[in-house]
N, C-alpha and C. Protein backbone atom coordinates (compact mmCIF):
# COMPACT_ATOMS: atom_id res chain seq x y z
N UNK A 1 -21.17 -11.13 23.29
CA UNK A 1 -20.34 -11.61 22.22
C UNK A 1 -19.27 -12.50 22.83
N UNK A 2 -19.11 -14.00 22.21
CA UNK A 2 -18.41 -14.67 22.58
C UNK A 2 -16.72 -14.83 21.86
N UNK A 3 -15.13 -14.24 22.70
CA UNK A 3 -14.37 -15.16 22.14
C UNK A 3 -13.81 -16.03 21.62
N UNK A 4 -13.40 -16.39 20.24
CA UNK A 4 -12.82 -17.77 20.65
C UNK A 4 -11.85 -17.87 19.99
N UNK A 5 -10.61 -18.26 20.60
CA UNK A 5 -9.47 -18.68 19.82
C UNK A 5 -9.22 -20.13 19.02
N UNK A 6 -9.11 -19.84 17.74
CA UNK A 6 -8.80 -20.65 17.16
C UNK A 6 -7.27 -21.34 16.90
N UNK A 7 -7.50 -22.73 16.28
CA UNK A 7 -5.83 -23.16 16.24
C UNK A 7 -5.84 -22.99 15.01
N UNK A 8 -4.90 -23.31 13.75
CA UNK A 8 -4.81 -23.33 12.31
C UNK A 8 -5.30 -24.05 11.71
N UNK A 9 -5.94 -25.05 12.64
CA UNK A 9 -6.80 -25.81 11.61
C UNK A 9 -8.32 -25.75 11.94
N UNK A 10 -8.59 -24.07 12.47
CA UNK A 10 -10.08 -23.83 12.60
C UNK A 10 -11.17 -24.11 13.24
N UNK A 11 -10.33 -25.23 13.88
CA UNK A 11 -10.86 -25.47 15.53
C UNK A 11 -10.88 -25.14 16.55
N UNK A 12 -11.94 -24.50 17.55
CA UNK A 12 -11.67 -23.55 18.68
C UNK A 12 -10.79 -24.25 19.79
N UNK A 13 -9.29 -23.78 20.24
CA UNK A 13 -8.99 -24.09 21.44
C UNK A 13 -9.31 -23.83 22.61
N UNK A 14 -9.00 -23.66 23.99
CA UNK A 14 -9.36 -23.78 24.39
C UNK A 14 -8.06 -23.04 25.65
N UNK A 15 -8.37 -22.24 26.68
CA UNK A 15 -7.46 -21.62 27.47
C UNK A 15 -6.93 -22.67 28.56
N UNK A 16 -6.05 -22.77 29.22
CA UNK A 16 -5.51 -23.63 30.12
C UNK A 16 -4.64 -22.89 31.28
N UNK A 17 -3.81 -23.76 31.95
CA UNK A 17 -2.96 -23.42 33.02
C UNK A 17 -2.33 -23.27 32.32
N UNK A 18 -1.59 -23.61 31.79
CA UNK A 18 0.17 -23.47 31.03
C UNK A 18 -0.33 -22.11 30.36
N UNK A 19 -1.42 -21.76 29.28
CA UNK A 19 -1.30 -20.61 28.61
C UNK A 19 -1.28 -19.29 29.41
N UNK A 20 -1.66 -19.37 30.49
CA UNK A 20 -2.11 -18.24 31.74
C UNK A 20 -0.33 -18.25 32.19
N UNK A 21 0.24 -18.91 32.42
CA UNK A 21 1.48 -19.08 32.97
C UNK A 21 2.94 -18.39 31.93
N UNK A 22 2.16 -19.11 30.55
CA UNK A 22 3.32 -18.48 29.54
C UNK A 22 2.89 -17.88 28.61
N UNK A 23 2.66 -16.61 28.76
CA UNK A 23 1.63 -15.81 28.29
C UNK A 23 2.42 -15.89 26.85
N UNK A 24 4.07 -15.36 26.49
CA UNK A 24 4.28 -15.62 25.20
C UNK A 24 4.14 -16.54 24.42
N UNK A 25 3.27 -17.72 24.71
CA UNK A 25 2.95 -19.25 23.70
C UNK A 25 1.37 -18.93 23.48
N UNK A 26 1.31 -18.55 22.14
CA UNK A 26 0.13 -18.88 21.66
C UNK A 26 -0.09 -20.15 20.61
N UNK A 27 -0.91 -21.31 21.01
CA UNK A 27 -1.46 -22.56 20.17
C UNK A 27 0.42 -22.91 19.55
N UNK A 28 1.24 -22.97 19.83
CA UNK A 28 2.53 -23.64 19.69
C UNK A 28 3.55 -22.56 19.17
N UNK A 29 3.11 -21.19 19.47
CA UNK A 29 4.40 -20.73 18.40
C UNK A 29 4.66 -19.64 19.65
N UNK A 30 6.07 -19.40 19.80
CA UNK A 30 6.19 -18.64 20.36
C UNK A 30 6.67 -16.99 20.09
N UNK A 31 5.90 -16.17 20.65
CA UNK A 31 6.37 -14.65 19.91
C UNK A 31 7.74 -14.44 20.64
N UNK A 32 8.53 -13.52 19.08
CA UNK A 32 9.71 -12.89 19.93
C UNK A 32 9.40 -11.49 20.74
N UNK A 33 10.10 -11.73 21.39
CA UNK A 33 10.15 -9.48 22.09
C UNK A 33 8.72 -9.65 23.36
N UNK A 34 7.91 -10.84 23.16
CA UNK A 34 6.18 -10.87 23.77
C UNK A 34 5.81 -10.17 22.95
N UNK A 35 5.69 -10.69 21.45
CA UNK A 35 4.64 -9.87 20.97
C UNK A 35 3.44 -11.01 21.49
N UNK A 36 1.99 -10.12 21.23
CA UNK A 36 0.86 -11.42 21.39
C UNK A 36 -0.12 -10.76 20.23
N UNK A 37 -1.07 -11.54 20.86
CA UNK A 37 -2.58 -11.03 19.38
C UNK A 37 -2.39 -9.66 19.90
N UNK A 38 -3.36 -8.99 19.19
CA UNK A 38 -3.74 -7.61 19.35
C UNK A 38 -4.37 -6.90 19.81
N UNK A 39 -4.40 -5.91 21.27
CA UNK A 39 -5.39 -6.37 22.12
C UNK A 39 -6.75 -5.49 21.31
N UNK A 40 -8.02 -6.00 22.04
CA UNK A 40 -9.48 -5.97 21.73
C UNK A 40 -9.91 -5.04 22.68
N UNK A 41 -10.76 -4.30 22.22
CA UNK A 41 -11.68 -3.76 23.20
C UNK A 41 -13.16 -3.77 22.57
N UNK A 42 -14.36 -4.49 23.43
CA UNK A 42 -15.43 -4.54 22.55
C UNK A 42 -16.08 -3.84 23.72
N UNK A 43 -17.09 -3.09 22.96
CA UNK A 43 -18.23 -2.44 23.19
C UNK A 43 -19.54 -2.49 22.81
N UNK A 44 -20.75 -2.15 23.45
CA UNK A 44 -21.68 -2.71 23.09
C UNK A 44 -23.14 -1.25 23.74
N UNK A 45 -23.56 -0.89 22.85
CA UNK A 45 -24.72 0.05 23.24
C UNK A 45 -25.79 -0.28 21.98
N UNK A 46 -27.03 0.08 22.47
CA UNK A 46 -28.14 0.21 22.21
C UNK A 46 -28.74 0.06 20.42
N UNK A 47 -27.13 0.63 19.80
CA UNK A 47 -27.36 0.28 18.05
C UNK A 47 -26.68 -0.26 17.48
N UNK A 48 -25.17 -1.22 18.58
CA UNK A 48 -24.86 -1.94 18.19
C UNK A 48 -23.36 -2.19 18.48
N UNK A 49 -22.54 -2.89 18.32
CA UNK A 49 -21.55 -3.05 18.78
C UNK A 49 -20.43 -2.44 18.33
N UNK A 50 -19.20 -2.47 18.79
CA UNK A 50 -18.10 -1.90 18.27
C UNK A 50 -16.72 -2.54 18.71
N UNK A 51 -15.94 -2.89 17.83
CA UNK A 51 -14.51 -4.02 17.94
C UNK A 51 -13.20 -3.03 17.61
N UNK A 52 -12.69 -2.97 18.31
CA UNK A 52 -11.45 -1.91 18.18
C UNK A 52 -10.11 -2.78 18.38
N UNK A 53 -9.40 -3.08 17.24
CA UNK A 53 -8.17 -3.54 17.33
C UNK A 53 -7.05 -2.71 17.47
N UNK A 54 -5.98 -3.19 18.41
CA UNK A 54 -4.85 -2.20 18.45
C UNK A 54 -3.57 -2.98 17.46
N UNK A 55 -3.50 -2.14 16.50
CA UNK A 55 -2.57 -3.35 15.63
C UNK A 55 -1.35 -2.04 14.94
N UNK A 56 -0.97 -1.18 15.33
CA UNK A 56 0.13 -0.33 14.57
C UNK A 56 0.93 -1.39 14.03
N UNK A 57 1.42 -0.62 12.70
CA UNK A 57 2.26 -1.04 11.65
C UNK A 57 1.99 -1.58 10.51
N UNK A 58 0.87 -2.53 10.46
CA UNK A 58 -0.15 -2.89 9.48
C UNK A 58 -0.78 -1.74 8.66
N UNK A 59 -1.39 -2.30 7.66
CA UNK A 59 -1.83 -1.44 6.41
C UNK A 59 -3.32 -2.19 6.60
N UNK A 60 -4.26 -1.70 6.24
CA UNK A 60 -5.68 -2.03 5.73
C UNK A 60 -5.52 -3.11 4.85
N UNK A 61 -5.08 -3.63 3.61
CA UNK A 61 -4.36 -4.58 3.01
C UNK A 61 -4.03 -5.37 3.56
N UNK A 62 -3.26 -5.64 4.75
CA UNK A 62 -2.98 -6.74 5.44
C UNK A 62 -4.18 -7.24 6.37
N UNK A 63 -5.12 -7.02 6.35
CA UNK A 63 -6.25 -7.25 7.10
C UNK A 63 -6.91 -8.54 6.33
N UNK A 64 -7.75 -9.64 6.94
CA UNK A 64 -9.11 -10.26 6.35
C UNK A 64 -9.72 -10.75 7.30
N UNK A 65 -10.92 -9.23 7.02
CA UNK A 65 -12.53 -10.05 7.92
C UNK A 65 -13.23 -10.45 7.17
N UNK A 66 -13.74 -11.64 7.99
CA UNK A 66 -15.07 -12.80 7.17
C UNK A 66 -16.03 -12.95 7.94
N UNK A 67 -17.10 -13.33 7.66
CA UNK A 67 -18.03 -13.79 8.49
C UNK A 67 -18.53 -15.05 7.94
N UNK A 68 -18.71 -15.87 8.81
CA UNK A 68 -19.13 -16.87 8.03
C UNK A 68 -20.46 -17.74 9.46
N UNK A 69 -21.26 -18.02 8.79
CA UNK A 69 -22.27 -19.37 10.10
C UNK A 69 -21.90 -17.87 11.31
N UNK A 70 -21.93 -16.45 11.36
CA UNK A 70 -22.58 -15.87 12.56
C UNK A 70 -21.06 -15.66 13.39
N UNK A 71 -20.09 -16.26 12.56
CA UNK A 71 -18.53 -16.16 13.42
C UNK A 71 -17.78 -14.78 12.90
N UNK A 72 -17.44 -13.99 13.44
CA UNK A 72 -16.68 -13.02 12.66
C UNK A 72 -14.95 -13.07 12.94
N UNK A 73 -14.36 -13.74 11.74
CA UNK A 73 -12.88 -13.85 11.95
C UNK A 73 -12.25 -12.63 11.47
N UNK A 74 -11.31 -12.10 12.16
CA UNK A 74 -10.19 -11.29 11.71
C UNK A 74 -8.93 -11.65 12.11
N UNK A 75 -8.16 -11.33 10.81
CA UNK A 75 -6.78 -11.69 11.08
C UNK A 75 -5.97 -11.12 9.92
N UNK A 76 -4.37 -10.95 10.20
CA UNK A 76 -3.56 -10.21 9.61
C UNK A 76 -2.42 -11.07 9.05
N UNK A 77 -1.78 -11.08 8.08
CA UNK A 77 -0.35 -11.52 7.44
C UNK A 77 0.47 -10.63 7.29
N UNK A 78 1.76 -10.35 7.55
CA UNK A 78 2.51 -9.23 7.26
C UNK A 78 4.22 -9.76 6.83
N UNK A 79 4.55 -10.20 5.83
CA UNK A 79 5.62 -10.23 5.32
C UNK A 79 7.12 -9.13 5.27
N UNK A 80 8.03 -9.59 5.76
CA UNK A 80 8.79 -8.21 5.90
C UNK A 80 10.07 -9.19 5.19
N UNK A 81 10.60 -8.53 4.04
CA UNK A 81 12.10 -8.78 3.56
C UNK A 81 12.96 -7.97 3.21
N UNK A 82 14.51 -7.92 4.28
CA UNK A 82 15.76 -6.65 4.01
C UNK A 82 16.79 -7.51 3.91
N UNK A 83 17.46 -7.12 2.75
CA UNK A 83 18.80 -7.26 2.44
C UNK A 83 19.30 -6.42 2.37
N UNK A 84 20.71 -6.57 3.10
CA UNK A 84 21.57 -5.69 2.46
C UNK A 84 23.07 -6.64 1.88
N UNK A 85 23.79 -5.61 1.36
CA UNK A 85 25.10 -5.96 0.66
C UNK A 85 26.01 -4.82 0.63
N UNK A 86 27.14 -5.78 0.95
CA UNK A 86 28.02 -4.83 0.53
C UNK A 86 29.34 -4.99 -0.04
N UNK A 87 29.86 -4.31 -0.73
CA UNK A 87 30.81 -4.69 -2.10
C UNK A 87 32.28 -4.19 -1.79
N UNK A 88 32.54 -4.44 -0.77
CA UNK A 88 34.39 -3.78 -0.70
C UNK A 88 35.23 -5.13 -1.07
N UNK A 89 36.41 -4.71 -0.30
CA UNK A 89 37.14 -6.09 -0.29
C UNK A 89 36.33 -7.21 -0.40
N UNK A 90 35.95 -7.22 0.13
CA UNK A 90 34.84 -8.72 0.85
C UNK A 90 33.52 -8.25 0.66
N UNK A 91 32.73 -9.59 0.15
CA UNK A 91 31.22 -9.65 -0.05
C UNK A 91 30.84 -9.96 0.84
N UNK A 92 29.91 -9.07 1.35
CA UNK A 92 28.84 -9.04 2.20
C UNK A 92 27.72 -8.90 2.01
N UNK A 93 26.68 -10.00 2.34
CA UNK A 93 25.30 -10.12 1.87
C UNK A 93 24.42 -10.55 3.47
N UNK A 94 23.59 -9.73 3.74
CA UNK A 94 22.67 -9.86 4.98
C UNK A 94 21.17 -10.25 4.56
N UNK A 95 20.54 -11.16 4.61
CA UNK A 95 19.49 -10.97 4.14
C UNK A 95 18.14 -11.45 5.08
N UNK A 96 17.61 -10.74 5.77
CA UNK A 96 16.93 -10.85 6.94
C UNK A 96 14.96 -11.08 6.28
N UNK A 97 14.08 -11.60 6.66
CA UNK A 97 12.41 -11.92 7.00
C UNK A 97 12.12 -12.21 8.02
N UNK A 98 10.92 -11.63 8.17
CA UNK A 98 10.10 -12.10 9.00
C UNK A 98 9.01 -12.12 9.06
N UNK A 99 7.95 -12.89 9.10
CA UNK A 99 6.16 -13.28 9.09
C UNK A 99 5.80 -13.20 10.68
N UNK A 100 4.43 -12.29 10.07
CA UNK A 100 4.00 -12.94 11.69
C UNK A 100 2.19 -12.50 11.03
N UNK A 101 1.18 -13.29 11.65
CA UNK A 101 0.07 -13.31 11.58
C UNK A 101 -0.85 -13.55 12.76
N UNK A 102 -1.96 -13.18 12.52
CA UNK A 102 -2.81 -13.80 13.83
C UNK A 102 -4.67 -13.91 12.99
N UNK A 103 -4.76 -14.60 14.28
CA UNK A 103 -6.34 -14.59 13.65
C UNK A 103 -7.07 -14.52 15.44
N UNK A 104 -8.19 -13.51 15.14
CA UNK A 104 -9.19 -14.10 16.22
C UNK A 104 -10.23 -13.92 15.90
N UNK A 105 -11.40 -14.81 16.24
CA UNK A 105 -12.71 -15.04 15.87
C UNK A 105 -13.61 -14.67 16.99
N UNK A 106 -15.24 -14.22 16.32
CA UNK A 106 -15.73 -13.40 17.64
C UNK A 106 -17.24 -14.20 17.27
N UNK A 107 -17.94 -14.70 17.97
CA UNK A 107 -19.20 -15.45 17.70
C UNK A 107 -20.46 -14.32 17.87
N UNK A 108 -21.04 -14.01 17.22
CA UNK A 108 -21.84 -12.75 17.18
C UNK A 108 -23.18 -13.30 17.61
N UNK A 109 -23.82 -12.62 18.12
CA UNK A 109 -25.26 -12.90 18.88
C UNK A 109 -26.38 -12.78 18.25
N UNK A 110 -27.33 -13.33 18.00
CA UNK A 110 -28.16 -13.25 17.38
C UNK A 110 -28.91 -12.20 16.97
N UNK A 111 -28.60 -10.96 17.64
CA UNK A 111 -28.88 -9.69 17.71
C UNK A 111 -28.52 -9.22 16.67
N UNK A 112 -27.02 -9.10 16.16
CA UNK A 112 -26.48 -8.41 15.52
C UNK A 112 -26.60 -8.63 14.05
N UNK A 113 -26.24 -7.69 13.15
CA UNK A 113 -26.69 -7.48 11.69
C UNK A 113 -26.07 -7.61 10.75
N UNK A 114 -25.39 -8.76 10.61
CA UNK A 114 -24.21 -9.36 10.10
C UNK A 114 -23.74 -8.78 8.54
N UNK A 115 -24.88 -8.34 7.99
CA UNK A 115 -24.98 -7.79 6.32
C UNK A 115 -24.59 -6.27 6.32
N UNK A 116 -24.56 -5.74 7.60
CA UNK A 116 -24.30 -4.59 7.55
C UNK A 116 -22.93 -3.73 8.35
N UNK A 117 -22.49 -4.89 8.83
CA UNK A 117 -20.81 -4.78 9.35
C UNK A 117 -20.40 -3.97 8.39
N UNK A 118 -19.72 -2.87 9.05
CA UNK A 118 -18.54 -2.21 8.60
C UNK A 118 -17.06 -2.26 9.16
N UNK A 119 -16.06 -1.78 8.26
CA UNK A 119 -14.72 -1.50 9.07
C UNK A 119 -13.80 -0.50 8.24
N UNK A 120 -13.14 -0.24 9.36
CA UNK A 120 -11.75 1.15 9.38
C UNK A 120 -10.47 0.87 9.83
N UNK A 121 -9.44 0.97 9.08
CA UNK A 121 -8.56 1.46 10.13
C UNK A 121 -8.00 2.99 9.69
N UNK A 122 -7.18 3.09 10.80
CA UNK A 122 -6.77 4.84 10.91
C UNK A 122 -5.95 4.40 12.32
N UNK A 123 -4.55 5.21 11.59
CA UNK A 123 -4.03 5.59 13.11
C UNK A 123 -3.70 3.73 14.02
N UNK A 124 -3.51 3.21 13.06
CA UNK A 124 -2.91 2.32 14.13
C UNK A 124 -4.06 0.94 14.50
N UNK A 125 -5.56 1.72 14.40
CA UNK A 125 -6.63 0.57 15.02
C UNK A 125 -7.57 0.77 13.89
N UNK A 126 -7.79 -0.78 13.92
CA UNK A 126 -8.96 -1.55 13.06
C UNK A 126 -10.35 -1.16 14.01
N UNK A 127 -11.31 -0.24 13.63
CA UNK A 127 -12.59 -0.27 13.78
C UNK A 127 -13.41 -1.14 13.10
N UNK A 128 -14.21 -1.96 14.12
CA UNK A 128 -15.28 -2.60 13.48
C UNK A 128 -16.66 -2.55 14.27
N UNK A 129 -17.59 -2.24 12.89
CA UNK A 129 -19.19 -1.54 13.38
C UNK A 129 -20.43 -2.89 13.05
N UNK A 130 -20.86 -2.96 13.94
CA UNK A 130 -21.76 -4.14 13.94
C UNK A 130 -22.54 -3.57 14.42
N UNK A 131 -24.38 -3.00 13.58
CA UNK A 131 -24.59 -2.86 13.90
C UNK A 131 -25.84 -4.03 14.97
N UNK A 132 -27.11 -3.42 15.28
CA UNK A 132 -28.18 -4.61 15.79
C UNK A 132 -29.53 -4.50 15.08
N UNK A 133 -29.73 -5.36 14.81
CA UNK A 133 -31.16 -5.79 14.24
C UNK A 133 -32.19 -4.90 14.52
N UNK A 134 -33.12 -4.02 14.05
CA UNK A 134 -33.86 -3.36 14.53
C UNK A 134 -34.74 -4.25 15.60
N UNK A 135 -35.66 -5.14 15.37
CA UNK A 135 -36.26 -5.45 16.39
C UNK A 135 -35.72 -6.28 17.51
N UNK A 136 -34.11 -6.32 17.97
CA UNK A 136 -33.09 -6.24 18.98
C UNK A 136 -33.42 -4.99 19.67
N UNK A 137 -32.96 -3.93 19.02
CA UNK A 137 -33.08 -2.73 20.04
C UNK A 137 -34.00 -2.60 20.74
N UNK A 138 -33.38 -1.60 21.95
CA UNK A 138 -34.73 -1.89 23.51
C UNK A 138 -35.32 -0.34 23.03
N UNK A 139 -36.68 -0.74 23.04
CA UNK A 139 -37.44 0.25 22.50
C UNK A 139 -37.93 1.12 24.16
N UNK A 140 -37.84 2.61 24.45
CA UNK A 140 -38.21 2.83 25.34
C UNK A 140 -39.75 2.51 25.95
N UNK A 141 -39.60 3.01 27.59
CA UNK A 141 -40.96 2.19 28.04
C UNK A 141 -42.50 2.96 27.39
N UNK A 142 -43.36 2.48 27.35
CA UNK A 142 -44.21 2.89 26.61
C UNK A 142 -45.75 2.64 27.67
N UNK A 143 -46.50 4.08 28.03
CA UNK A 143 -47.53 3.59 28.67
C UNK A 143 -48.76 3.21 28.02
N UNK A 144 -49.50 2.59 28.83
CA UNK A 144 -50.53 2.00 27.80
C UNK A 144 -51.74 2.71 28.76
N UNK A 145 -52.63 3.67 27.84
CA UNK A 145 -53.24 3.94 28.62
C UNK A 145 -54.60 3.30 28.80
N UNK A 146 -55.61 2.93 29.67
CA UNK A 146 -56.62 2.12 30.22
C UNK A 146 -57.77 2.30 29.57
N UNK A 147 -58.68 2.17 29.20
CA UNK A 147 -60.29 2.80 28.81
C UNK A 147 -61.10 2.01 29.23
């Protein structure tokens, strides 16, 4: 299964020196605190794959996976707005947002069973189940006997 990062206008970029160097710049924006994407862990056995996002704080709701032409995108929006106020002598009004989103796209192999993707989250991580094509799977060895 192939990576690929996309820019916002859905075109795959492409990794460089500078991004290896400043790890907080992703495609022009820079995270506060180092936040970055979310890390991935993919796996892959015999019935099919498995995509584990680490994303705490998000809701299932803030999620959208697509598949589209064999690409599987996921990515998140998360809107946050606090005000406060306060009414003594003096008006005081604080009123703080913040957005942050990501997207990453995963190019799926011809193997896999695109109609039958599932997903979860729980606890913080996005599970995603891909499984493989039956006649993908490695069928054990089989003797053939002679006559």
């Amino acid at each position: 299964m192939t990576l690929l990062r996309r820019a916002h206008n859905g075109y795959p970029t492409f990794t460089n020196l500078f991004e290896d160097i400043f790890s907080n710049v992703d495609n022009g924006h820079i995270f506060k605190n180092n936040e970055t994407l979310p890390s991935v862990n993919i796996a892959e056995d015999n019935n099919g794959f498995k995509i584990e996002f680490a994303a705490p704080g998000l809701t299932k709701e803030e999620f959208k996976i697509d598949l589209d032409n064999n690409v599987l995108t996921v990515g998140s929006e998360k809107k946050e707005e606090k005000e406060e106020k306060e009414e003594s002598n003096k008006n005081f009004t604080r009123r703080e947002f913040n957005y942050s989103s990501f997207t990453r796209s995963f190019t799926l192999p011809d193997s896999a069973y695109g109609e039958k993707i599932t997903a979860e989250y729980q606890n913080g991580i996005l599970n995603i189940e891909i499984p493989k094509r039956e006649e993908a799977k490695v069928k054990p060895v089989r003797e053939i006997e002679i006559q």
